[in-house]
N, C-alpha and C. Protein backbone atom coordinates (compact mmCIF):
# COMPACT_ATOMS: atom_id res chain seq x y z
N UNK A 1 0.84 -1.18 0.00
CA UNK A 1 0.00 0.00 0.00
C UNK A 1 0.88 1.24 0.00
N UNK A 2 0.53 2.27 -0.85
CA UNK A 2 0.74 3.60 -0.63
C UNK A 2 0.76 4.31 0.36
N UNK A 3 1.66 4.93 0.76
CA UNK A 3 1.51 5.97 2.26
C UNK A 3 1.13 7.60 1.36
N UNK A 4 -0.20 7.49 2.09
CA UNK A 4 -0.29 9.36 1.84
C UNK A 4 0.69 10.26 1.89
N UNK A 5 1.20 11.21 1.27
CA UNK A 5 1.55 12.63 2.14
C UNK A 5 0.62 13.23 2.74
N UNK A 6 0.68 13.63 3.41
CA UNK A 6 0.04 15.02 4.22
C UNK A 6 0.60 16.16 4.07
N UNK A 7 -0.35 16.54 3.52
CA UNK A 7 0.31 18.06 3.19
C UNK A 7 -0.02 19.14 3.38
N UNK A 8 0.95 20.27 3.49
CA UNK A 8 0.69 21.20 3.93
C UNK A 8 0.11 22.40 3.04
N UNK A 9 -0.86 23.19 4.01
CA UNK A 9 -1.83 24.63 3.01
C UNK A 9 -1.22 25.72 3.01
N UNK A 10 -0.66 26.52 2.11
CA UNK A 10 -0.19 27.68 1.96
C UNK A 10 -1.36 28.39 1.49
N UNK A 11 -2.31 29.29 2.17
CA UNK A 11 -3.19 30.26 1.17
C UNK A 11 -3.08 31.35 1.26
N UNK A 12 -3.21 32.27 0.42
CA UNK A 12 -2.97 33.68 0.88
C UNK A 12 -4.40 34.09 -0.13
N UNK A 13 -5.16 35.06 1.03
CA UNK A 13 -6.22 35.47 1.06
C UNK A 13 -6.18 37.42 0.67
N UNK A 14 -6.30 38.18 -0.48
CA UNK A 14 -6.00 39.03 -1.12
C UNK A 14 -6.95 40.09 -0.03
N UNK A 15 -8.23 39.35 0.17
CA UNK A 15 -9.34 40.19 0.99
C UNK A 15 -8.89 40.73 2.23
N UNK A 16 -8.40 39.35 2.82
CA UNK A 16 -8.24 39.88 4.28
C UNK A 16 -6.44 39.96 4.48
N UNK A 17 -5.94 40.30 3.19
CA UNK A 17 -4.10 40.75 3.64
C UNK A 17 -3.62 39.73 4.73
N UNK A 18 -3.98 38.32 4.39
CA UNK A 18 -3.64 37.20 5.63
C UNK A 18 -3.29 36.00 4.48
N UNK A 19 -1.89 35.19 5.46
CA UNK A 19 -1.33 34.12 4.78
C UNK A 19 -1.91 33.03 5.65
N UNK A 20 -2.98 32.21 5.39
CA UNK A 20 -3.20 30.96 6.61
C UNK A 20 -2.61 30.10 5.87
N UNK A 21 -2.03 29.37 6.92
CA UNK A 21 -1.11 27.97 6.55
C UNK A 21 -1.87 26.71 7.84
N UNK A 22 -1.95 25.71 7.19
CA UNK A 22 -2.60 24.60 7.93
C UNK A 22 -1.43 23.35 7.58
N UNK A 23 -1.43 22.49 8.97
CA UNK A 23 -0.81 21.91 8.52
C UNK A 23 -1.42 20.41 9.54
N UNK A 24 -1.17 19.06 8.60
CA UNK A 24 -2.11 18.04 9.74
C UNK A 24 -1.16 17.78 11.19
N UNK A 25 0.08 18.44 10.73
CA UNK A 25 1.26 18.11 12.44
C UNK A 25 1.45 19.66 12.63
N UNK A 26 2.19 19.24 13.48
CA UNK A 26 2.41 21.30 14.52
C UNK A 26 3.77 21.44 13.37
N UNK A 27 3.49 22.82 13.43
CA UNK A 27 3.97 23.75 12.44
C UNK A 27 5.35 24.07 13.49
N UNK A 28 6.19 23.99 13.16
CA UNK A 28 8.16 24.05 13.48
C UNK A 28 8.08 25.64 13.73
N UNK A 29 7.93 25.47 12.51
CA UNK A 29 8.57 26.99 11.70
C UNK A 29 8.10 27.98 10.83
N UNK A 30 7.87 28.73 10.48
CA UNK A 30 6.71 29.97 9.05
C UNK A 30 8.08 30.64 8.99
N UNK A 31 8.48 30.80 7.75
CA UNK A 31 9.66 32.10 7.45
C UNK A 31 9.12 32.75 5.86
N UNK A 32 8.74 34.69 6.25
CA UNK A 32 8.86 34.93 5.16
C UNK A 32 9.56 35.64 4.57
N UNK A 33 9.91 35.72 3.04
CA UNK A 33 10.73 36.18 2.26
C UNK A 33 10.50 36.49 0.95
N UNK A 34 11.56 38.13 1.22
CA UNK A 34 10.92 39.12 0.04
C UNK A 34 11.63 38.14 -1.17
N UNK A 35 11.34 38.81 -2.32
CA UNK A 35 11.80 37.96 -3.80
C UNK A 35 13.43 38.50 -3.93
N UNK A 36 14.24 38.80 -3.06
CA UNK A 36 15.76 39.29 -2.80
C UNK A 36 16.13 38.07 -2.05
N UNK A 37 15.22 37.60 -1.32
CA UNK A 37 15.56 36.43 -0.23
C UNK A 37 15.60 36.92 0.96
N UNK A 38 15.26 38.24 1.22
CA UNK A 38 15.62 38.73 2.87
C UNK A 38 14.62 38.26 3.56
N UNK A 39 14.85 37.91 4.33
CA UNK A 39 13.97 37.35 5.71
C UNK A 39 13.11 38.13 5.94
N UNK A 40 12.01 38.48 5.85
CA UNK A 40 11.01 39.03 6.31
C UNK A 40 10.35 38.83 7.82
N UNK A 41 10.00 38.17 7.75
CA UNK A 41 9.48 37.26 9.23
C UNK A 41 9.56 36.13 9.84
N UNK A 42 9.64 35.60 10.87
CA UNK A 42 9.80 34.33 11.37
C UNK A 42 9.37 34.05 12.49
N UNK A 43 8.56 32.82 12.42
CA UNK A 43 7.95 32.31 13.75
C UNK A 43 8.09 30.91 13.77
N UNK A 44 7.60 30.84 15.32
CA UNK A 44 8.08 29.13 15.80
C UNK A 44 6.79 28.70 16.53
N UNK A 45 5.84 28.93 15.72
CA UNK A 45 4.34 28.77 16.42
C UNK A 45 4.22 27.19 17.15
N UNK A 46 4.45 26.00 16.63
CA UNK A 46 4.06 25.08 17.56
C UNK A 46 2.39 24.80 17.61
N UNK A 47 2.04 25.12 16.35
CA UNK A 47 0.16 24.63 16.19
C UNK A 47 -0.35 23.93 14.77
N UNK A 48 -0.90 23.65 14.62
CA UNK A 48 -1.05 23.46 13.29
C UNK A 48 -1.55 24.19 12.43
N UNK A 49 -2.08 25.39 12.70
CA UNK A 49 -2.30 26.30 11.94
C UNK A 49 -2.07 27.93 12.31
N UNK A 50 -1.03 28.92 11.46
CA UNK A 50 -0.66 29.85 12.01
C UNK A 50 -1.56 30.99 10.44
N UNK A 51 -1.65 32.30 11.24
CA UNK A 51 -2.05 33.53 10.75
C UNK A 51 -0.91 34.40 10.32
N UNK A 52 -0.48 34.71 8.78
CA UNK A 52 -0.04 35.88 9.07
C UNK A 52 -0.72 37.18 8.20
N UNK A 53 -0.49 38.15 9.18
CA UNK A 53 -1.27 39.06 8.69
C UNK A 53 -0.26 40.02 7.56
N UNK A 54 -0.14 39.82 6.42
CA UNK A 54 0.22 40.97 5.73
C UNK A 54 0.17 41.57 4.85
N UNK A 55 -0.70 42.76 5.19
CA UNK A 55 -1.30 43.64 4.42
C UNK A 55 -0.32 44.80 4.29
N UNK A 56 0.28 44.78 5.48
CA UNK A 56 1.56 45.92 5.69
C UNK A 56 2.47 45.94 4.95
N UNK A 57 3.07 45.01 4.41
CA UNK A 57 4.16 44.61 3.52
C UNK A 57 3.87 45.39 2.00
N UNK A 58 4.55 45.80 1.28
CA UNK A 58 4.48 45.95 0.35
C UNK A 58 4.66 45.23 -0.95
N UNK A 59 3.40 45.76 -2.47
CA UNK A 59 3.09 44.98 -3.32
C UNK A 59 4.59 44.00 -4.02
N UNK A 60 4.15 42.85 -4.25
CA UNK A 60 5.57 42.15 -4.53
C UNK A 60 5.37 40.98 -4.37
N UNK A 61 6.61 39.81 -4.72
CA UNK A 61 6.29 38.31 -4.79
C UNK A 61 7.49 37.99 -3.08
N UNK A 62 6.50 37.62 -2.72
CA UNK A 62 7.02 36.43 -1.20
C UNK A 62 6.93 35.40 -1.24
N UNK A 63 8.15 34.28 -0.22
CA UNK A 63 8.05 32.75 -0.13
C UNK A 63 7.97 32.46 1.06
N UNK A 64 7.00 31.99 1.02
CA UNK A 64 6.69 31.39 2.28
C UNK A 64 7.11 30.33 2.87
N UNK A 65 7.94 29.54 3.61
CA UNK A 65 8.62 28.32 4.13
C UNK A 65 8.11 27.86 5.34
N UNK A 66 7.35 26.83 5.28
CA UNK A 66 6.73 25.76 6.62
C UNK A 66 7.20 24.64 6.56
N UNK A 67 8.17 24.44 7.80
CA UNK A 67 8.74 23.54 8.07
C UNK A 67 7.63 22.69 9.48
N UNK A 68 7.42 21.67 8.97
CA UNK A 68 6.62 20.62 9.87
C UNK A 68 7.11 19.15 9.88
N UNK A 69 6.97 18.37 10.81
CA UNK A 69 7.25 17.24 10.68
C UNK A 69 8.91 16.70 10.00
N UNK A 70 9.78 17.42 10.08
CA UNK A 70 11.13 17.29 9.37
C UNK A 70 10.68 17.67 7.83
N UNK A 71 9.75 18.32 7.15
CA UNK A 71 9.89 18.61 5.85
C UNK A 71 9.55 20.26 5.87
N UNK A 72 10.14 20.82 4.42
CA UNK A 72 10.07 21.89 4.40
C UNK A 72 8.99 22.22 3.18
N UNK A 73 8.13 23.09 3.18
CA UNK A 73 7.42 23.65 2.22
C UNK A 73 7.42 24.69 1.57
N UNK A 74 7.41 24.91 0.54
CA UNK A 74 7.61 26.56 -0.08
C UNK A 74 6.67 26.65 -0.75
N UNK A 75 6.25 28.12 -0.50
CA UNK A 75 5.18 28.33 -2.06
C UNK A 75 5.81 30.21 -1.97
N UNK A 76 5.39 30.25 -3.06
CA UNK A 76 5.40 31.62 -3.67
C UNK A 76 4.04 32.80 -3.45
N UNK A 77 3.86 33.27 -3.17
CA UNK A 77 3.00 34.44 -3.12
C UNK A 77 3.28 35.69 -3.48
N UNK A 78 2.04 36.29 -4.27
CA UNK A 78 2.04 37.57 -4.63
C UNK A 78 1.18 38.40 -4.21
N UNK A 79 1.26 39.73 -3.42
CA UNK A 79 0.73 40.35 -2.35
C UNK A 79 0.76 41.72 -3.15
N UNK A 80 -0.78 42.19 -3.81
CA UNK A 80 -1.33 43.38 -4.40
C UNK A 80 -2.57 43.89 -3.66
């Protein structure tokens, strides 16, 4: 038999200037980053699902990195 992944949700919501990330194990790590690579933000939430709010940030492409369970996730986002 096949073993599932479980995988993790990167969404970013344009309405409410918020990145929710879900994940089915506790979330390590959230790191974000401008399209230069600079670190933007970083947290060590410890839940399975974290909020970030950013509307503050300015228009541009960000990567988002959730590290859970020993794996890392990236997605790309664009924030207008």
């Amino acid at each position: 038999t096949e073993a599932e992944l479980e995988e993790i949700d990167i969404i970013y919501s344009r309405a409410s200037g918020e990145v929710r990330i879900t994940s089915p194990e506790q979330i390590n790590q959230v790191q974000l980053y401008n399209i230069q690579g600079v670190l933007i933000k970083s947290l060590a939430p410890g839940v399975e699902t974290v909020t970030l709010e950013v509307s503050n940030y300015p228009n541009g492409i960000y990567v988002v990195a959730v590290q859970s369970n020993g794996e890392i996730e990236t997605k790309k986002i664009i924030i207008n």
